[in-house]
Structures are given as C-alpha cells and as structure tokens.
C-alpha atoms as a PDB file:
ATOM      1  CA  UNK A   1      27.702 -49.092 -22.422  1.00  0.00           C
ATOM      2  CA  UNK A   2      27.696 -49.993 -18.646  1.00  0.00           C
ATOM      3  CA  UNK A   3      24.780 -47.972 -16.825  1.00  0.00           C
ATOM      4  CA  UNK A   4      26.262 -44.941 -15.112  1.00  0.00           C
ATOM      5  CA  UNK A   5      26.582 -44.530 -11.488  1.00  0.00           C
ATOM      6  CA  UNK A   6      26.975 -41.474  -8.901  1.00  0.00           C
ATOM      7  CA  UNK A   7      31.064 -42.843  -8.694  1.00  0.00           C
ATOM      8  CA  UNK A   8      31.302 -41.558 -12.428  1.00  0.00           C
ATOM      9  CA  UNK A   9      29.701 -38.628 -11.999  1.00  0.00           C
ATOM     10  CA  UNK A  10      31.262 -37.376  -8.438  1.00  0.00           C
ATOM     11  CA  UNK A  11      35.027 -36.476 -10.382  1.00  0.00           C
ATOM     12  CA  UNK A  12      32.882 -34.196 -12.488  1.00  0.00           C
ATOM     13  CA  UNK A  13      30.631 -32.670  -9.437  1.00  0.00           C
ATOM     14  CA  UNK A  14      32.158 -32.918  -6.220  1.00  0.00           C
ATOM     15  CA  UNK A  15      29.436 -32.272  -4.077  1.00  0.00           C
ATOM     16  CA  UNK A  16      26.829 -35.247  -4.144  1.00  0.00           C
ATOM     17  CA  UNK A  17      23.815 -32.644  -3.475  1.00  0.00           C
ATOM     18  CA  UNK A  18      24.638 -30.849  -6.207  1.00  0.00           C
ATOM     19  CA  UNK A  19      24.749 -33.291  -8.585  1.00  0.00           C
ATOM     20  CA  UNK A  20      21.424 -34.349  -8.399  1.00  0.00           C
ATOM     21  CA  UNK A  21      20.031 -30.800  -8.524  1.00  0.00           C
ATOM     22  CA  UNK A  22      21.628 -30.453 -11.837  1.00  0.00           C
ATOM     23  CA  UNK A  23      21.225 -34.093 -13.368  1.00  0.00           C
ATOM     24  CA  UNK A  24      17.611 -33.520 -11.917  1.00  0.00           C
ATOM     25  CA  UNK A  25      17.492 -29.619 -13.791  1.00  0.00           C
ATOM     26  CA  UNK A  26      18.844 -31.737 -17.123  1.00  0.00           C
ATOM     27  CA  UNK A  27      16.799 -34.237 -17.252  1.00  0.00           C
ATOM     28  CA  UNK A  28      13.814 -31.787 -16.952  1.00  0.00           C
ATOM     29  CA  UNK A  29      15.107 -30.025 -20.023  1.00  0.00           C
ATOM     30  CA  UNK A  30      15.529 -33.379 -22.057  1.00  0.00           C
ATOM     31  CA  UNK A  31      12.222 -34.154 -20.827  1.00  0.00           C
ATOM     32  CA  UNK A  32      11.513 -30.152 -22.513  1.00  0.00           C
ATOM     33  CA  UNK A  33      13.075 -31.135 -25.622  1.00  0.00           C
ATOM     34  CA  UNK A  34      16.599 -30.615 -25.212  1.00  0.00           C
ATOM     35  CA  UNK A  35      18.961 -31.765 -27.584  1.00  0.00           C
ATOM     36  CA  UNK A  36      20.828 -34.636 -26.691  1.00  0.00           C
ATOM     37  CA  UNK A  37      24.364 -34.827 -26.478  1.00  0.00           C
ATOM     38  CA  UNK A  38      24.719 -38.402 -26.189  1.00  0.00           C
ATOM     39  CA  UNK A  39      22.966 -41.692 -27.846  1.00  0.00           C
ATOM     40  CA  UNK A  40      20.087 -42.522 -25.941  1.00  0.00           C
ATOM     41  CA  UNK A  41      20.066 -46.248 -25.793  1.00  0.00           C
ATOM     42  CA  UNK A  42      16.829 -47.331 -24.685  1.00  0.00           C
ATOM     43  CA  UNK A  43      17.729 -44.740 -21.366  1.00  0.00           C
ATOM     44  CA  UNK A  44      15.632 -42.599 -19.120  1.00  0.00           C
ATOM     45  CA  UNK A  45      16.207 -39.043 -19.010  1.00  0.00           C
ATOM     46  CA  UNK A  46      17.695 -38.841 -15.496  1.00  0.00           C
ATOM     47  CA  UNK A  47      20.114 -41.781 -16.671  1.00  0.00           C
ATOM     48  CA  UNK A  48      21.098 -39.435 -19.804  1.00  0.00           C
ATOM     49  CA  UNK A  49      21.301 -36.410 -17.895  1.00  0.00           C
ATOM     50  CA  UNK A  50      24.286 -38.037 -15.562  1.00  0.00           C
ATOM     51  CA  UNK A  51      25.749 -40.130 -18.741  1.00  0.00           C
ATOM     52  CA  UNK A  52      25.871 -36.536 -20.275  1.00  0.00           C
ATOM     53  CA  UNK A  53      26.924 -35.404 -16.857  1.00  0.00           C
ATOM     54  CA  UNK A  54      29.831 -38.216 -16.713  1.00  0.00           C
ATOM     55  CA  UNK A  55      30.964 -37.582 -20.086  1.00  0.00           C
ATOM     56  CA  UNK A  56      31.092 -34.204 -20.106  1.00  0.00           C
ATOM     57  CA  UNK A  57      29.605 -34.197 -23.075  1.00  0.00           C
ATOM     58  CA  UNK A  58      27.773 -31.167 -21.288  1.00  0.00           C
ATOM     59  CA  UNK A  59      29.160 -28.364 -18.836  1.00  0.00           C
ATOM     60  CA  UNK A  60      28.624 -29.179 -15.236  1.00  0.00           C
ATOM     61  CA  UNK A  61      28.759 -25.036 -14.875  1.00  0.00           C
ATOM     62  CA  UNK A  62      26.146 -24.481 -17.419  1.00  0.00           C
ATOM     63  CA  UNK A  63      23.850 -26.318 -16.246  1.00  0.00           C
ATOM     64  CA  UNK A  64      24.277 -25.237 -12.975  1.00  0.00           C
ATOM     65  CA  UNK A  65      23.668 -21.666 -13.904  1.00  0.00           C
ATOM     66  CA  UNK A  66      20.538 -22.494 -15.908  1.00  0.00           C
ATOM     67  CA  UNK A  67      19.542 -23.767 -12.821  1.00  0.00           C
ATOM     68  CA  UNK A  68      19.986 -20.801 -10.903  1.00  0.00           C
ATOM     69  CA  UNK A  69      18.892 -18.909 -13.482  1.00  0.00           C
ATOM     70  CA  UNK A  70      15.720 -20.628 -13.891  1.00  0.00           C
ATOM     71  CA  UNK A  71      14.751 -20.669 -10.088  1.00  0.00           C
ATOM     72  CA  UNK A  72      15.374 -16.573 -10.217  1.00  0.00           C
ATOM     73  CA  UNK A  73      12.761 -13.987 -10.065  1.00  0.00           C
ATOM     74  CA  UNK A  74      12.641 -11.087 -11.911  1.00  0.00           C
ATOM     75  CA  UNK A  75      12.511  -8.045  -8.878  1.00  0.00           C
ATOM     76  CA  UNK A  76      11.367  -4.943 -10.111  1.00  0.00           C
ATOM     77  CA  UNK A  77      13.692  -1.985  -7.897  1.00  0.00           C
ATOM     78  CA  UNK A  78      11.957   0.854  -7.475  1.00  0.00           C
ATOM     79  CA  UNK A  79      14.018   3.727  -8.555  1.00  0.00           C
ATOM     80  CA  UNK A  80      13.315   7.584  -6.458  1.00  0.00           C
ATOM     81  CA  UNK A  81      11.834  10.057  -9.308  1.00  0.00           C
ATOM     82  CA  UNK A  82      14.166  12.090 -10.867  1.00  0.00           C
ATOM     83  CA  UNK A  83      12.025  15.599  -9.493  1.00  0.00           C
ATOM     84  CA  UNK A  84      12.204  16.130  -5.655  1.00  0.00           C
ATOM     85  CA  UNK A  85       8.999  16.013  -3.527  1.00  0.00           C
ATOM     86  CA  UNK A  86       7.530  19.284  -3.273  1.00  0.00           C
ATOM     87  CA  UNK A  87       7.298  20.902   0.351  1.00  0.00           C
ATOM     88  CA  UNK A  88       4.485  21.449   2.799  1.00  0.00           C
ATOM     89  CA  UNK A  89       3.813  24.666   3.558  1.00  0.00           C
ATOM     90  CA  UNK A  90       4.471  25.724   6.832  1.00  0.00           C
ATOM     91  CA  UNK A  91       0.775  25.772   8.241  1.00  0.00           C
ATOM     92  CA  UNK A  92       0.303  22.267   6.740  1.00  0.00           C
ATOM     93  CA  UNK A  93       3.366  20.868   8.675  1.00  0.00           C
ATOM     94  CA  UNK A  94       2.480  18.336  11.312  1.00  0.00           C
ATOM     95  CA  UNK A  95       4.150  19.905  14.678  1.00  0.00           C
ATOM     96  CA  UNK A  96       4.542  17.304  17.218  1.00  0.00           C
ATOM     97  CA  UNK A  97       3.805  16.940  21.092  1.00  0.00           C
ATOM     98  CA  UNK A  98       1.765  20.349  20.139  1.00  0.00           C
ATOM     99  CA  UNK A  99      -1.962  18.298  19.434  1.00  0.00           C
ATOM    100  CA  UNK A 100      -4.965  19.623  21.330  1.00  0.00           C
ATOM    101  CA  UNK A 101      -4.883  18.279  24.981  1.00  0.00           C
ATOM    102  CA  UNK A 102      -8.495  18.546  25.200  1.00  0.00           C
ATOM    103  CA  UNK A 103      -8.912  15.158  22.990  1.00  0.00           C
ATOM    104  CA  UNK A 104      -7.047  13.186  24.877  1.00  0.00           C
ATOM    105  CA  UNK A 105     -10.002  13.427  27.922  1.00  0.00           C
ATOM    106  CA  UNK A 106     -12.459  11.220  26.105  1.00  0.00           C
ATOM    107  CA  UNK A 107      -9.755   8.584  25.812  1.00  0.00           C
ATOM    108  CA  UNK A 108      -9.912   8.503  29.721  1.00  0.00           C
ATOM    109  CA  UNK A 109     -13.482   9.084  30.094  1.00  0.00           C
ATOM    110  CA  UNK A 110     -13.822   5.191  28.307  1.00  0.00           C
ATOM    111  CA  UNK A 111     -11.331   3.156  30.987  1.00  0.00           C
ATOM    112  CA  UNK A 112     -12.264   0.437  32.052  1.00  0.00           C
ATOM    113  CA  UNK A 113     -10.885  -1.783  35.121  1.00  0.00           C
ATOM    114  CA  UNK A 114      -9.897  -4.744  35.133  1.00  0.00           C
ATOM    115  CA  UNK A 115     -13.025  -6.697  36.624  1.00  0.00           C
ATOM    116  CA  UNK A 116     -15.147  -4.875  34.270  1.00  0.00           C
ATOM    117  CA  UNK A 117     -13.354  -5.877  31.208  1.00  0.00           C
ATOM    118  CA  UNK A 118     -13.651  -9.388  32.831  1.00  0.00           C
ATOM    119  CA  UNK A 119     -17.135  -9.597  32.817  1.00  0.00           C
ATOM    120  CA  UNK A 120     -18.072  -7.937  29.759  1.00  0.00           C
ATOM    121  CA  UNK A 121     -15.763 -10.883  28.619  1.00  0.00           C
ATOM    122  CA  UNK A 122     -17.671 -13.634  30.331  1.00  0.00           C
ATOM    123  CA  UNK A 123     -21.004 -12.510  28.958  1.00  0.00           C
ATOM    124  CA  UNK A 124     -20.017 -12.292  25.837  1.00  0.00           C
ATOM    125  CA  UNK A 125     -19.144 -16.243  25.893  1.00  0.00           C
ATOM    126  CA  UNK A 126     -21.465 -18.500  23.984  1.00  0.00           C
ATOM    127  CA  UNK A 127     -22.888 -21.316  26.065  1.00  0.00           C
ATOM    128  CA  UNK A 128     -22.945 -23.968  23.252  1.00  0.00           C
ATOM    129  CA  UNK A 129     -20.379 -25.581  21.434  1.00  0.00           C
ATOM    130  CA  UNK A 130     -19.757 -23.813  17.841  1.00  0.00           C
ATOM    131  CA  UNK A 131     -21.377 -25.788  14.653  1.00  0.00           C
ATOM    132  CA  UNK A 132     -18.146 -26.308  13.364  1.00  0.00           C
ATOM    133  CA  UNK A 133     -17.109 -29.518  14.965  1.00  0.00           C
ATOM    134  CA  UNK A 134     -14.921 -28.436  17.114  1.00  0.00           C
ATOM    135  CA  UNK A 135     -17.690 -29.193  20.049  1.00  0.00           C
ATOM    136  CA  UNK A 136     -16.581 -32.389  20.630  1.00  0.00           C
ATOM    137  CA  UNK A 137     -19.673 -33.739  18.391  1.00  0.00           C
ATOM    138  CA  UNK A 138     -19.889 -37.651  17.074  1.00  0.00           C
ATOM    139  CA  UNK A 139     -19.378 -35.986  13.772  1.00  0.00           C
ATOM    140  CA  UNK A 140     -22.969 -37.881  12.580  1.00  0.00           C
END
C-alpha cells in the first residue's frame, strides 16, 4: 500500500487542525493498546491512525468524541440542601450604617501625611544590595 498522506485523509476530516488532533488522540490509543483496524505493515502508529483515518475503517466522530471526552473534567455542582437555613434572631441581625461611631476615632487618631509616610519609607530601605543576586554581583 502507498503511504498515506493528509490529501487522503482531508475528504474524511475537513478541517486540517482537526485531523491531527484526532489522528494524534488515535495513535495515542494504539500506542495504549488499541485494537487495530487495519494491517500494520511495518507502520508507525500516527501513520495507522490516518490509514485507519483514510479508510474509515474507524469513525472520524468517535474518535473525536473520545477526544473530547478524554480532555473533560469531572465538575462536582454543588447542589443547595434540601432544608432552608435557619434565621437569626432579631438581636443577632447585623443592622447596618448603625455601628458605634466612637470606633471609628482611633482610625483617625493613626493618619499619617504624606511626607511622613515618605520617610518612614526611606528608612526602612536597605543600603546594600540583597544576597540574592539581583545586586548586580559577578555571580563568583
């Protein structure tokens, strides 16, 4: 038999990037132990995958969804309870905007401007190159 070529194959599967995704997914399940459909004849498993491809000696649409199948995940959904949450009472209710006014003075008690934040910045600097290379070191 003459080798195969993409031209033999393309009739089958229209769309050149799909065709090797799927030769490529069969040739990984020959490569598994896959029965094969045709004779192998001294051939690689990518060359068998598109002589089976060509041939049709295997579904184009099988493989393809083996494919897809085999690059799925399995997703969990996570499904409400069947029993409704139970309710808060009313004095454990959060009310909102209605939070003790009093806390929010040590917030602005801690401000800082701008050319204090600055410095503290500075100073906090380290004068010497870190000792992970990144110095500009020969690297010795």
């Amino acid at each position: 038999m003459a080798r195969v070529t993409v031209e033999d194959c393309v009739d089958k599967v229209s769309n050149r990037f799909e065709l090797v995704l799927i030769s490529a997914h069969r040739a990984r399940a020959i490569a598994n132990g896959s029965a094969l459909t045709v004779e192998p004849e001294n051939d690689k498993n990518p060359v068998l995958a598109l002589r089976e491809i060509a041939d049709q000696t295997v579904s184009a649409d099988d493989i393809r969804e083996s494919l897809i199948h085999s690059i799925q995940k399995n997703v969990e959904v996570d499904e409400p309870e069947a029993g409704s949450a139970p309710l808060l009472t009313t004095d454990r209710r959060p009310t909102l905007g209605r939070d003790d006014q009093s806390s929010d003075m040590i917030v602005d008690q801690i401000t800082m401007t701008e050319e204090q934040l600055l410095r503290a910045m500075e100073s906090m600097t380290p004068s010497e190159p870190s000792s992970n290379g990144a110095g500009g070191g020969n690297g010795r």
